[in-house]
Protein backbone atom coordinates (compact mmCIF):
# COMPACT_ATOMS: atom_id res chain seq x y z
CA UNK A 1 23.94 32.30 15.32
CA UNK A 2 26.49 31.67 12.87
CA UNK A 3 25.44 28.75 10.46
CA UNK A 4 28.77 29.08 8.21
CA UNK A 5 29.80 25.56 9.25
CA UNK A 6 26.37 23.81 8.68
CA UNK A 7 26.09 25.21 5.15
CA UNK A 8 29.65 24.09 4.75
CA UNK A 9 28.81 20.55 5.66
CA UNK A 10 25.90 20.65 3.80
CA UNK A 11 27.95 21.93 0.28
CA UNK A 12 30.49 19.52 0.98
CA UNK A 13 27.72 16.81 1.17
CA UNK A 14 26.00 17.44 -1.94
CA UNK A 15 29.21 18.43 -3.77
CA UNK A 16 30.11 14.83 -2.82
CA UNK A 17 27.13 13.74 -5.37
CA UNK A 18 25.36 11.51 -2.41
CA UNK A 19 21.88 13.19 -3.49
CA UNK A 20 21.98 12.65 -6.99
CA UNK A 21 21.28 9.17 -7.60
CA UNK A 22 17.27 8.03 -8.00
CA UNK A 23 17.88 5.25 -5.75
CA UNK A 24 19.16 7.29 -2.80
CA UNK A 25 16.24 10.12 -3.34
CA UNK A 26 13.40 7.27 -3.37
CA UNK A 27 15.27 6.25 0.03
CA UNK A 28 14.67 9.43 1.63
CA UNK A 29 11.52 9.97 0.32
CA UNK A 30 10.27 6.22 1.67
CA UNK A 31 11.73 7.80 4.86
CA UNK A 32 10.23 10.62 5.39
CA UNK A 33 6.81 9.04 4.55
CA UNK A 34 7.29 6.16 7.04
CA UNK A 35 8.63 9.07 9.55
CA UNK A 36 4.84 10.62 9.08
CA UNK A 37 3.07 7.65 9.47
CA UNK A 38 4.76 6.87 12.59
CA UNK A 39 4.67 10.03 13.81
CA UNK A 40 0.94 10.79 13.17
CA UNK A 41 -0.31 10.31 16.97
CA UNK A 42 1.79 13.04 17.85
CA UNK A 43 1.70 15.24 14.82
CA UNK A 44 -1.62 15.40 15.27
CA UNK A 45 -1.43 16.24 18.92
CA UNK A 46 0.82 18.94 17.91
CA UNK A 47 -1.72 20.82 15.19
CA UNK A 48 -4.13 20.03 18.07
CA UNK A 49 -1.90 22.37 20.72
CA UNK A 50 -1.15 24.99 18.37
CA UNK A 51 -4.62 25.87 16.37
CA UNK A 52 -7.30 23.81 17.89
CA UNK A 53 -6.95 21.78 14.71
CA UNK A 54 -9.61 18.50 14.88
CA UNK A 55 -7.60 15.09 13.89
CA UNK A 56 -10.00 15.19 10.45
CA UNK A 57 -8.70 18.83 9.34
CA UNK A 58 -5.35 17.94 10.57
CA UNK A 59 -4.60 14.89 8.50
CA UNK A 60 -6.67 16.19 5.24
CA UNK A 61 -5.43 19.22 5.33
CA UNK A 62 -1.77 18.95 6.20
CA UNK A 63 -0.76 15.17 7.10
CA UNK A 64 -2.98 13.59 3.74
CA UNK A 65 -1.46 16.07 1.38
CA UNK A 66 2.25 15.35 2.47
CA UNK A 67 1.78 11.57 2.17
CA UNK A 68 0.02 12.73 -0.97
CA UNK A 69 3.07 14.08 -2.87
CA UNK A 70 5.36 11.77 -1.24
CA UNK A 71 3.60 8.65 -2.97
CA UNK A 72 3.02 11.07 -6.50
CA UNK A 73 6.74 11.77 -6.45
CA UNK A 74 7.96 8.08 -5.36
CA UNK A 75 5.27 6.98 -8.67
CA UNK A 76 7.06 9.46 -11.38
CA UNK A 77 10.25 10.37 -9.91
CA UNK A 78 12.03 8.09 -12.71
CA UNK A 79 10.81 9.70 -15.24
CA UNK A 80 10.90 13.32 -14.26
CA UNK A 81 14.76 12.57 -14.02
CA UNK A 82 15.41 11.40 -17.13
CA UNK A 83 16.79 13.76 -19.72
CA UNK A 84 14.37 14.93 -22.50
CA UNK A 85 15.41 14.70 -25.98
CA UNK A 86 15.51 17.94 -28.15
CA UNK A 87 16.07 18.51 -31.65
CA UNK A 88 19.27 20.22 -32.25
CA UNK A 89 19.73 23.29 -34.92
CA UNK A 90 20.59 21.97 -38.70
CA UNK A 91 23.23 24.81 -38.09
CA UNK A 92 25.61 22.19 -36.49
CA UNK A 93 24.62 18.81 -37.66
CA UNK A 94 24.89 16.32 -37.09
CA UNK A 95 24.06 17.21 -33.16
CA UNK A 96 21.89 16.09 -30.58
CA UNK A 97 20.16 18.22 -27.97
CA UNK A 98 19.17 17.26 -24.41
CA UNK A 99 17.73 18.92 -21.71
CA UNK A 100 19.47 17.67 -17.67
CA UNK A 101 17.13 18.01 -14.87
CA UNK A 102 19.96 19.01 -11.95
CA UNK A 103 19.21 19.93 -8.80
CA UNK A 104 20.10 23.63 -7.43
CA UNK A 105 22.25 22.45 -4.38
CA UNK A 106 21.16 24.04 -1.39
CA UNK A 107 17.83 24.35 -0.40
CA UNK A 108 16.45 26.87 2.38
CA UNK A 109 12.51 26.04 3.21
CA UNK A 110 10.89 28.60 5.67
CA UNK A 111 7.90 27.39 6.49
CA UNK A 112 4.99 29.49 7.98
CA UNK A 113 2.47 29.22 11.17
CA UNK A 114 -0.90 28.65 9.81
CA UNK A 115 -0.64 25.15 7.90
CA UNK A 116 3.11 24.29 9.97
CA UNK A 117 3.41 20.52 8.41
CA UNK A 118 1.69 20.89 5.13
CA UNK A 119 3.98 24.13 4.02
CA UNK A 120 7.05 23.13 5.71
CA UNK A 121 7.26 19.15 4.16
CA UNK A 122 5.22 19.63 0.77
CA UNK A 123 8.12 21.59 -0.86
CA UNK A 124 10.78 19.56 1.44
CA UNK A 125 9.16 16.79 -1.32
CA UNK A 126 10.05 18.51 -4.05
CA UNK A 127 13.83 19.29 -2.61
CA UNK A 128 14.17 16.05 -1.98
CA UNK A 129 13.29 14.54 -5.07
CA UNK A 130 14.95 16.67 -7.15
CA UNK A 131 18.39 15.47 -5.30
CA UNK A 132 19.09 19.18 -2.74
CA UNK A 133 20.41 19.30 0.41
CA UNK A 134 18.04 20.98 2.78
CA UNK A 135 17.43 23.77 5.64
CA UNK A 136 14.23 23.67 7.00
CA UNK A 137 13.07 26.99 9.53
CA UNK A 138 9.53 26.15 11.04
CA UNK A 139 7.77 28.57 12.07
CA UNK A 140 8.07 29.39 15.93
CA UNK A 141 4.41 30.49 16.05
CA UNK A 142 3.33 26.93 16.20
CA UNK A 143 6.05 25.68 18.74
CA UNK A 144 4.27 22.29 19.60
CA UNK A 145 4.22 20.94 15.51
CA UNK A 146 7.81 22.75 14.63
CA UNK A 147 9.23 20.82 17.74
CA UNK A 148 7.86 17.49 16.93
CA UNK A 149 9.29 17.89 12.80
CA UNK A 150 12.33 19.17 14.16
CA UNK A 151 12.81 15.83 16.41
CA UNK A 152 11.63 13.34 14.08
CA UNK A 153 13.88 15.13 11.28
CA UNK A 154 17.08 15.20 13.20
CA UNK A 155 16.75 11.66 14.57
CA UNK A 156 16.54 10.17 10.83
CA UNK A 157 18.24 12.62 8.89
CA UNK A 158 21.84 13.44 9.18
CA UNK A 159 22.17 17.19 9.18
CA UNK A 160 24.40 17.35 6.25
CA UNK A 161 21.38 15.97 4.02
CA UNK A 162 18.33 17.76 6.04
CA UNK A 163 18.69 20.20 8.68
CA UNK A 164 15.53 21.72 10.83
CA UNK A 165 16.93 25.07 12.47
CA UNK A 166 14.47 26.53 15.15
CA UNK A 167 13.74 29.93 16.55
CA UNK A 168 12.50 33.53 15.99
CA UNK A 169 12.86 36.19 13.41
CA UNK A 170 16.59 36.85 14.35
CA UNK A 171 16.90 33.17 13.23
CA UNK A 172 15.56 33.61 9.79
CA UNK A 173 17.20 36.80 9.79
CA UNK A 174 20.85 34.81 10.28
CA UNK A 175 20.03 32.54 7.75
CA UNK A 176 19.45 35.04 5.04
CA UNK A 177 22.71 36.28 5.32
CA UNK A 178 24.35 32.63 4.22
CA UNK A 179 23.93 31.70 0.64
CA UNK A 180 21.73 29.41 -0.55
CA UNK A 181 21.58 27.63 -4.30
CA UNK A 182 17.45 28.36 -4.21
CA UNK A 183 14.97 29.56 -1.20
CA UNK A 184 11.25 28.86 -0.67
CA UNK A 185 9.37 30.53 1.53
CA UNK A 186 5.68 30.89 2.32
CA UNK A 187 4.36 33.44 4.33
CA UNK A 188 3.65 37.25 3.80
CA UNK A 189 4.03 39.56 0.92
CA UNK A 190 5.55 41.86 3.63
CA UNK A 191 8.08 39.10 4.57
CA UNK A 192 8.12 37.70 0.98
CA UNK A 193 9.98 41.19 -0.05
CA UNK A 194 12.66 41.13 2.57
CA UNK A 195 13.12 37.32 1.42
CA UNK A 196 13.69 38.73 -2.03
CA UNK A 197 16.23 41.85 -0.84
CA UNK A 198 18.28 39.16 1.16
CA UNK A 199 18.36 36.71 -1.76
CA UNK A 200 19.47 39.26 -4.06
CA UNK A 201 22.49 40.10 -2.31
CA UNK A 202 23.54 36.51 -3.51
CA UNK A 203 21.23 36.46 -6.52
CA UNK A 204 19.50 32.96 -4.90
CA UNK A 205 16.56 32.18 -7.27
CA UNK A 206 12.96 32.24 -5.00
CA UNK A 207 9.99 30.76 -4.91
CA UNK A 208 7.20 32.91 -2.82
CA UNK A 209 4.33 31.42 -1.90
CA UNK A 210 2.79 34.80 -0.59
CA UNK A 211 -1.29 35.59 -0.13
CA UNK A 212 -3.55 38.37 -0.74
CA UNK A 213 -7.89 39.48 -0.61
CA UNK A 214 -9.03 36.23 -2.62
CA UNK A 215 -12.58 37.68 -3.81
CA UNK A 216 -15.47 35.70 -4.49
CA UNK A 217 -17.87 37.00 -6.87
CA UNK A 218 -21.26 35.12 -6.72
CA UNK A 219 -23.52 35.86 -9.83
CA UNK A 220 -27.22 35.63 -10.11
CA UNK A 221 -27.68 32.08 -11.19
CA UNK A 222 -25.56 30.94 -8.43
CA UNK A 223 -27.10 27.89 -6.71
CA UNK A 224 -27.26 29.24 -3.15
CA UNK A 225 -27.06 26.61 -0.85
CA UNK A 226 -24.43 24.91 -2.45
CA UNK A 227 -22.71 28.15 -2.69
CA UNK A 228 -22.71 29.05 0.64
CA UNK A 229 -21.56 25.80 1.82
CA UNK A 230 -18.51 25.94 -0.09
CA UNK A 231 -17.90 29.30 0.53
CA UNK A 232 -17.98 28.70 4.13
CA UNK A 233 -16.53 25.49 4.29
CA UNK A 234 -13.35 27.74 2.37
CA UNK A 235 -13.39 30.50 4.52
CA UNK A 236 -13.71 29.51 8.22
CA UNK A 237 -11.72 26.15 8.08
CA UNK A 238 -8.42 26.66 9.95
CA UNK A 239 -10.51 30.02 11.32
CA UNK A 240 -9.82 31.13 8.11
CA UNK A 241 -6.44 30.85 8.53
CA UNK A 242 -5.15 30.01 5.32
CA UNK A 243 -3.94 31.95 2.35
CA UNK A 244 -6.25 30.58 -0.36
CA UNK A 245 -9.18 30.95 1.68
CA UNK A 246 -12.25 33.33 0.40
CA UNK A 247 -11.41 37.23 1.67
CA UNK A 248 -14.83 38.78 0.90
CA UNK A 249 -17.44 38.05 -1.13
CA UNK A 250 -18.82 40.04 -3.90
CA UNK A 251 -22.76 39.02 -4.46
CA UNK A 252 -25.32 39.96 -6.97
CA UNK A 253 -27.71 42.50 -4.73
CA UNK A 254 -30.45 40.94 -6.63
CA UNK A 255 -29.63 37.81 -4.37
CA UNK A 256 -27.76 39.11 -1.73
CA UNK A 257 -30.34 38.71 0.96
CA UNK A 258 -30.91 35.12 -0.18
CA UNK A 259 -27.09 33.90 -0.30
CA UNK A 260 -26.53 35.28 4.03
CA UNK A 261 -29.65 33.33 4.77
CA UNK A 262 -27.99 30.30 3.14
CA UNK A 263 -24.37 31.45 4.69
CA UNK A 264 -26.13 31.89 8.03
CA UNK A 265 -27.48 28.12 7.59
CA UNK A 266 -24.38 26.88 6.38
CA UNK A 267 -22.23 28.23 9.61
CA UNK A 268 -24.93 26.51 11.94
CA UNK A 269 -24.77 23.42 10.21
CA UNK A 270 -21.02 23.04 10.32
CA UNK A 271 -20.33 24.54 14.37
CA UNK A 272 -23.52 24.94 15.77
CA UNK A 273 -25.02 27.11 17.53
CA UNK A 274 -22.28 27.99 19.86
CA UNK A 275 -18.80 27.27 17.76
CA UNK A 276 -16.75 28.11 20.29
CA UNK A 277 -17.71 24.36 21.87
CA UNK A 278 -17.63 22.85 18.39
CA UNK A 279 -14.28 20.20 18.40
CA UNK A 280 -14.53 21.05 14.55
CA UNK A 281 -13.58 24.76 14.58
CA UNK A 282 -10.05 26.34 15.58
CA UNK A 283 -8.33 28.99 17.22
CA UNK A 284 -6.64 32.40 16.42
CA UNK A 285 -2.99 31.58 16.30
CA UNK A 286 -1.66 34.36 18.75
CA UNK A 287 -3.02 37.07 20.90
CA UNK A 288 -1.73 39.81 18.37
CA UNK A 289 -3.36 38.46 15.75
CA UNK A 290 -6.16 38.33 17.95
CA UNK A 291 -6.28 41.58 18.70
CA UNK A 292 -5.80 42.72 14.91
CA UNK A 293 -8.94 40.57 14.02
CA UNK A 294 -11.16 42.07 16.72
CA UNK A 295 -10.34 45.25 15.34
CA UNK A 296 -11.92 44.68 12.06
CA UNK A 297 -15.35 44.02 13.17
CA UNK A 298 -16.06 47.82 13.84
CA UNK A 299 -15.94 48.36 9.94
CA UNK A 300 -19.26 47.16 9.19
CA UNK A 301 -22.72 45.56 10.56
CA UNK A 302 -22.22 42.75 12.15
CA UNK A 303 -24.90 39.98 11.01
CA UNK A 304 -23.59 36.85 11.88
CA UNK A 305 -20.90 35.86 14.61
CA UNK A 306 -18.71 38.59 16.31
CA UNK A 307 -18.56 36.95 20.02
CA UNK A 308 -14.58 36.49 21.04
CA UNK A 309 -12.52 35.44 23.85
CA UNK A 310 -9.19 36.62 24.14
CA UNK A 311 -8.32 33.95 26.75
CA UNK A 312 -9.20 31.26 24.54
CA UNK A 313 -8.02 32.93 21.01
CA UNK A 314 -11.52 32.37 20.06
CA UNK A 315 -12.89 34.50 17.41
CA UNK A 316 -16.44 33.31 16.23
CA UNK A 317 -17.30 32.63 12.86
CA UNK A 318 -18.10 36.09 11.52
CA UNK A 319 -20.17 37.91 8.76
CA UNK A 320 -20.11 41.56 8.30
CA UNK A 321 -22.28 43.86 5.55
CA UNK A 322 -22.34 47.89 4.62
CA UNK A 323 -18.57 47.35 4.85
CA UNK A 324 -16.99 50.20 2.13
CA UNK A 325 -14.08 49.52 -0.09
CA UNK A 326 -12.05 51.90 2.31
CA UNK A 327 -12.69 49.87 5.05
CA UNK A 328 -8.96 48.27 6.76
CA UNK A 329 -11.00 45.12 6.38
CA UNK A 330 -10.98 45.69 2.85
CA UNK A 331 -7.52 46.73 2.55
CA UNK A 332 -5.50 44.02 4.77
CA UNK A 333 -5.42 40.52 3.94
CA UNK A 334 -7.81 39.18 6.55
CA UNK A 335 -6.46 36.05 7.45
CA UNK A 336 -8.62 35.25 10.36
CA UNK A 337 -12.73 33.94 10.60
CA UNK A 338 -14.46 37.40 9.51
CA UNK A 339 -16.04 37.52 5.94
CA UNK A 340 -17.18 40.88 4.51
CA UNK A 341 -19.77 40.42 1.61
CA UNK A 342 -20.70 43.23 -0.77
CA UNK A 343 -23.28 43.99 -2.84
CA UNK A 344 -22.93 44.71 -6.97
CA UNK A 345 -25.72 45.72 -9.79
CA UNK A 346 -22.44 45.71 -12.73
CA UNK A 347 -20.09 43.07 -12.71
CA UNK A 348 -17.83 45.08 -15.34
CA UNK A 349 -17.51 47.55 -12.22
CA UNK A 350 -16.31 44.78 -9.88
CA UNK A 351 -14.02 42.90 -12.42
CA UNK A 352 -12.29 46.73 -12.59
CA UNK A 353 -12.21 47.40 -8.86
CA UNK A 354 -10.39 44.01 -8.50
CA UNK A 355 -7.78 45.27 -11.72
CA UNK A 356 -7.04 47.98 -9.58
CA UNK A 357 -6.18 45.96 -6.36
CA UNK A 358 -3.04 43.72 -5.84
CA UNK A 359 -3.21 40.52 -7.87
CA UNK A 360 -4.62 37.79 -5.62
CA UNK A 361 -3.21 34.62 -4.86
CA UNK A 362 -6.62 32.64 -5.78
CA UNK A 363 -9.79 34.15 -7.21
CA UNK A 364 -13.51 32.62 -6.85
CA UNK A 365 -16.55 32.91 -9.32
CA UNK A 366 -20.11 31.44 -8.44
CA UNK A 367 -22.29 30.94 -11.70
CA UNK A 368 -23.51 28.86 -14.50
CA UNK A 369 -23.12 31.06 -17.33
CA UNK A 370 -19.83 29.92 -19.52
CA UNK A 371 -20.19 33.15 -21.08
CA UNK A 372 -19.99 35.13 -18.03
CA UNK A 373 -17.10 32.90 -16.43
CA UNK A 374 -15.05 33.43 -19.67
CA UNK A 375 -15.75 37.30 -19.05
CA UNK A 376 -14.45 37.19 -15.72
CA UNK A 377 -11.25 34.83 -16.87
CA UNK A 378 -10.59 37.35 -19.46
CA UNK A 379 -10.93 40.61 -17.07
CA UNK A 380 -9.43 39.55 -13.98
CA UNK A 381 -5.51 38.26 -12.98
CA UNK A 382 -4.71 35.76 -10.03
CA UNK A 383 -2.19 32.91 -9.24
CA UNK A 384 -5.31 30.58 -9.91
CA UNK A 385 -8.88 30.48 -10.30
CA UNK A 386 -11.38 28.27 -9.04
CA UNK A 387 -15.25 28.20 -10.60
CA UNK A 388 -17.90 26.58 -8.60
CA UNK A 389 -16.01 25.84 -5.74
CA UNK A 390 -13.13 27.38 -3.25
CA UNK A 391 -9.58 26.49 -2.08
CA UNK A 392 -10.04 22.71 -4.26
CA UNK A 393 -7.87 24.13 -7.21
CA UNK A 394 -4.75 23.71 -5.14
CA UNK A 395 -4.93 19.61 -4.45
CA UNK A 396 -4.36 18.92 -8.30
CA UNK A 397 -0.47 17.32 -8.79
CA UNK A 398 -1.39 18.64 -12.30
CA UNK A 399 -2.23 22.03 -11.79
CA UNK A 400 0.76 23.95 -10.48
CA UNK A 401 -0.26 26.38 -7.70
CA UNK A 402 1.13 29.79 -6.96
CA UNK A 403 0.73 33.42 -7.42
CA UNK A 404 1.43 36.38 -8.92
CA UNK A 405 2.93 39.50 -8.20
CA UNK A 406 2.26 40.67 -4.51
CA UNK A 407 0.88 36.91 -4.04
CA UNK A 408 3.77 35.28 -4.83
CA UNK A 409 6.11 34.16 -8.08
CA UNK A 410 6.85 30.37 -8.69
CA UNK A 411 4.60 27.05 -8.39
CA UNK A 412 4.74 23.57 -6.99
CA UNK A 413 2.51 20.38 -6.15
CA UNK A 414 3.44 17.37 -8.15
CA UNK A 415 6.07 17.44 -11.33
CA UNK A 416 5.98 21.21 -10.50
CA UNK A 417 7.59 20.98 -6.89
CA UNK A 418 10.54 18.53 -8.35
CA UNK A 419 10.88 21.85 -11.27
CA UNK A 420 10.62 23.97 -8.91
CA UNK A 421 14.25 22.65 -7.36
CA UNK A 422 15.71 21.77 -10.21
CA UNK A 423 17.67 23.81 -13.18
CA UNK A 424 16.92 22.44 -16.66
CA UNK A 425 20.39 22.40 -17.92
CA UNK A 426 20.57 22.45 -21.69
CA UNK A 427 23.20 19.97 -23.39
CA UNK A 428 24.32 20.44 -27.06
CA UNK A 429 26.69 17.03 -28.20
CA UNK A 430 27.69 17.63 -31.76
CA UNK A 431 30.00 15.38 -33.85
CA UNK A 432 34.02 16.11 -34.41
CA UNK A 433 33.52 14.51 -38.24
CA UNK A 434 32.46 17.28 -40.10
CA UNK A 435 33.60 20.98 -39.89
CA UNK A 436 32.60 23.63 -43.05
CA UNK A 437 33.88 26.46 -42.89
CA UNK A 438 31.21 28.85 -43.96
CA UNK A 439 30.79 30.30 -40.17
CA UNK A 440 34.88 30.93 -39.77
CA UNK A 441 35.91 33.98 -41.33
CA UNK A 442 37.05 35.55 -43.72
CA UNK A 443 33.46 35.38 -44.72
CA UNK A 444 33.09 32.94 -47.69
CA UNK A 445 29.11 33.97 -48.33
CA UNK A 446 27.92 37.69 -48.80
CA UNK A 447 25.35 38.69 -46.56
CA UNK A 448 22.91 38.48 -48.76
CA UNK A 449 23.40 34.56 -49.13
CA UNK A 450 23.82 33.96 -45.69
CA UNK A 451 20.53 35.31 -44.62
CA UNK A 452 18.88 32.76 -47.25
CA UNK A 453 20.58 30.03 -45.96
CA UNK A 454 20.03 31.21 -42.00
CA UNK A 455 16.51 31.63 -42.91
CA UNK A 456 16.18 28.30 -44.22
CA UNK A 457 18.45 26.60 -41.49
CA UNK A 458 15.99 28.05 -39.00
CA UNK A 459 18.52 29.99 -37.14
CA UNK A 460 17.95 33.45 -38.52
């Protein structure tokens, strides 16, 4: 797998400065969007064959938010292009400052198995409007959707411009030995650091969209039912297959018994009785995964769900109490339909145990009190927050979304995915008609003079 002459075409292409003009980026993003709407039957299908996705999850939750930033970026692509004017230092006047939006170059996308369109094309929006040349890796755990991107790609792209490159590990692993101008990746904080090792070797900048325990902490005041609908709803779409959704809950014990009734209501309402027959809920991706999941439900009571299949990678919805903080369930990102809620009497003891944890990629609070949300804000760290509701924060194109540490560094969605392939190149023009020479030496001002005047020039 050598990819030394793809990446050559591909430099030579954007070297030729084919990508840089707006007109020719609002082409190929009017491309790519008719290229999804044509394509929906059988991107659909696809999500279908892989995780069991319904048409309604599939389009809102990876089709709709595509089209979504395609049609945001088409809207305000002229003027997140244009130069911004900044003041320049009195130092060297008369000057003006500017600050170029250019794009990096070379763009490597590895998208992973769990939302295959959404996290594969969302930040291909954001290469493409900032004016990159592309490399897109789908994941090969959902075979069905990465074949059908990788066919409608290649028939409308030329490969110089947009490239999908398919197979395993050893694939990715060949790629990361080329050098890019930028990579994004999504996926694993186990992966996310081997992304970061290989990209170092050329110093690539990264963006890692990575994942983590979100916790939900429901406080006293908490509406219940409309709490456990939306923490449900979060958690178990996708078979809780997604990196924002809810990990575990952390519930007032004064309520606790109250807020499963209303979770156990929830889950009924949504799947019925038997889920495994509902068209609405998914699939585990894989049979190791599978297998992983299954494994968890021995670490604590099991009160809701537990019934699997491993021939049908069915895993039912899932709710498990008297679970310690020791538990593996506790320790590895769950990724998969089984929720774990514990009880608290001290929130101060909660907001520490979560301090001393890896910094989530989202982080959930239940509750009316301003008081007591501002006390969480203020005690807690995550790539974002989201009060009164779950996994919502990210469909914003004006709140950035990413994480933080072990969840991830970097953000996109809207104006931040065009940033987030672009360097902001700072441009100083200053005028040839006037030249003291106060800052040539031999010094003409003692030190003591030039601070003063540095100090009121602003430069000191």
């Amino acid at each position: 797998m050598d990819f030394t002459p793809l990446i050559a075409r591909q430099r030579t292409y954007f070297r030729s400065g084919a990508t840089l003009p707006q007109e020719f980026r609002r082409a190929q993003l009017r491309r790519l969007l008719d290229l999804l709407e044509a394509h929906e039957d059988d991107l659909l299908a696809a999500l279908h064959r892989d995780l069991r996705k319904s048409p309604q999850e599939a389009y809102a939750s990876e089709m709709g938010v595509v089209l979504s930033e395609i049609r945001y970026a088409l809207r305000h692509l002229a003027a997140w292009m244009k130069p911004a004017r900044r003041p320049a230092p009195l130092l060297v006047w008369p000057a003006r400052g500017s600050i170029r939006p250019e794009p990096y170059g070379l763009a490597l996308i590895i998208g992973p198995w769990n939302y295959p369109l959404q996290l594969l094309l969302a930040p291909l929006v954001g290469s493409i409007a900032a004016g990159n040349c592309a490399i897109l890796k789908p994941s090969e755990f959902a075979p069905h959707t990465a074949a059908v991107i990788g066919e409608i790609i290649g028939t409308a792209f030329s490969e110089e411009f947009i490239a999908v490159v398919q197979g395993e590990q050893a694939t990715a692993e060949a790629l990361l030995q080329q050098r890019f101008d930028t990579i994004f990746f999504t996926g694993s904080t186990t992966t996310g650091r081997a992304i970061m090792t290989a990209a170092a070797r050329h110093l690539t900048p990264v963006t890692l969209e990575l994942g983590g325990k979100c916790p939900c902490i429901v406080t006293a005041d908490a509406p219940l039912a409309t709490t456990a609908r939306r923490i449900v709803w979060g958690k178990f779409m996708n078979a809780g297959q997604t990196c924002v959704a809810p990990d575990h809950v952390l519930v007032d014990q004064r309520i606790a018994g109250a807020f499963l009734a209303a979770a156990k209501q929830a889950l009924r309402e949504f799947y019925g009785a038997d889920p495994q027959q509902s068209p609405d809920y998914g699939r585990i991706i894989n049979r190791r995964h599978f297998d992983r999941l299954t494994r968890y439900l021995g670490d604590g009571k099991v009160i809701c769900g537990g019934r699997h299949d491993a021939g049908d990678l069915y895993l039912e919805p899932t709710i498990l109490t008297g679970v310690p903080w020791s538990a593996a369930v506790m320790r590895d990102e769950i990724f998969g339909p089984i929720l774990p809620v514990l009880e608290f009497s001290n929130l101060d003891d909660v907001l520490s145990k979560l301090r001393e944890r890896p910094t989530p990629l989202a982080l959930y609070l239940f509750g009316t009190d301003r008081a007591v949300q501002d006390r969480v804000l203020a005690g807690s760290r995550s790539g974002g927050v989201c009060i009164n509701d779950t996994v919502t924060h990210i469909l914003g194109k004006k709140l950035p979304f990413g994480g933080l540490g072990e969840s991830g560094m970097g953000a996109y969605h809207g104006r931040a995915s065009f940033d987030c392939f672009t360097h902001r190149r700072s441009v100083l023009r200053r005028s040839l008609a006037l030249d003291p020479p106060f800052r040539y030496p031999p010094p003409r001002v003692a030190l003591k003079g030039l601070k003063r005047i540095l100090r009121y020039l602003g430069a000191g």
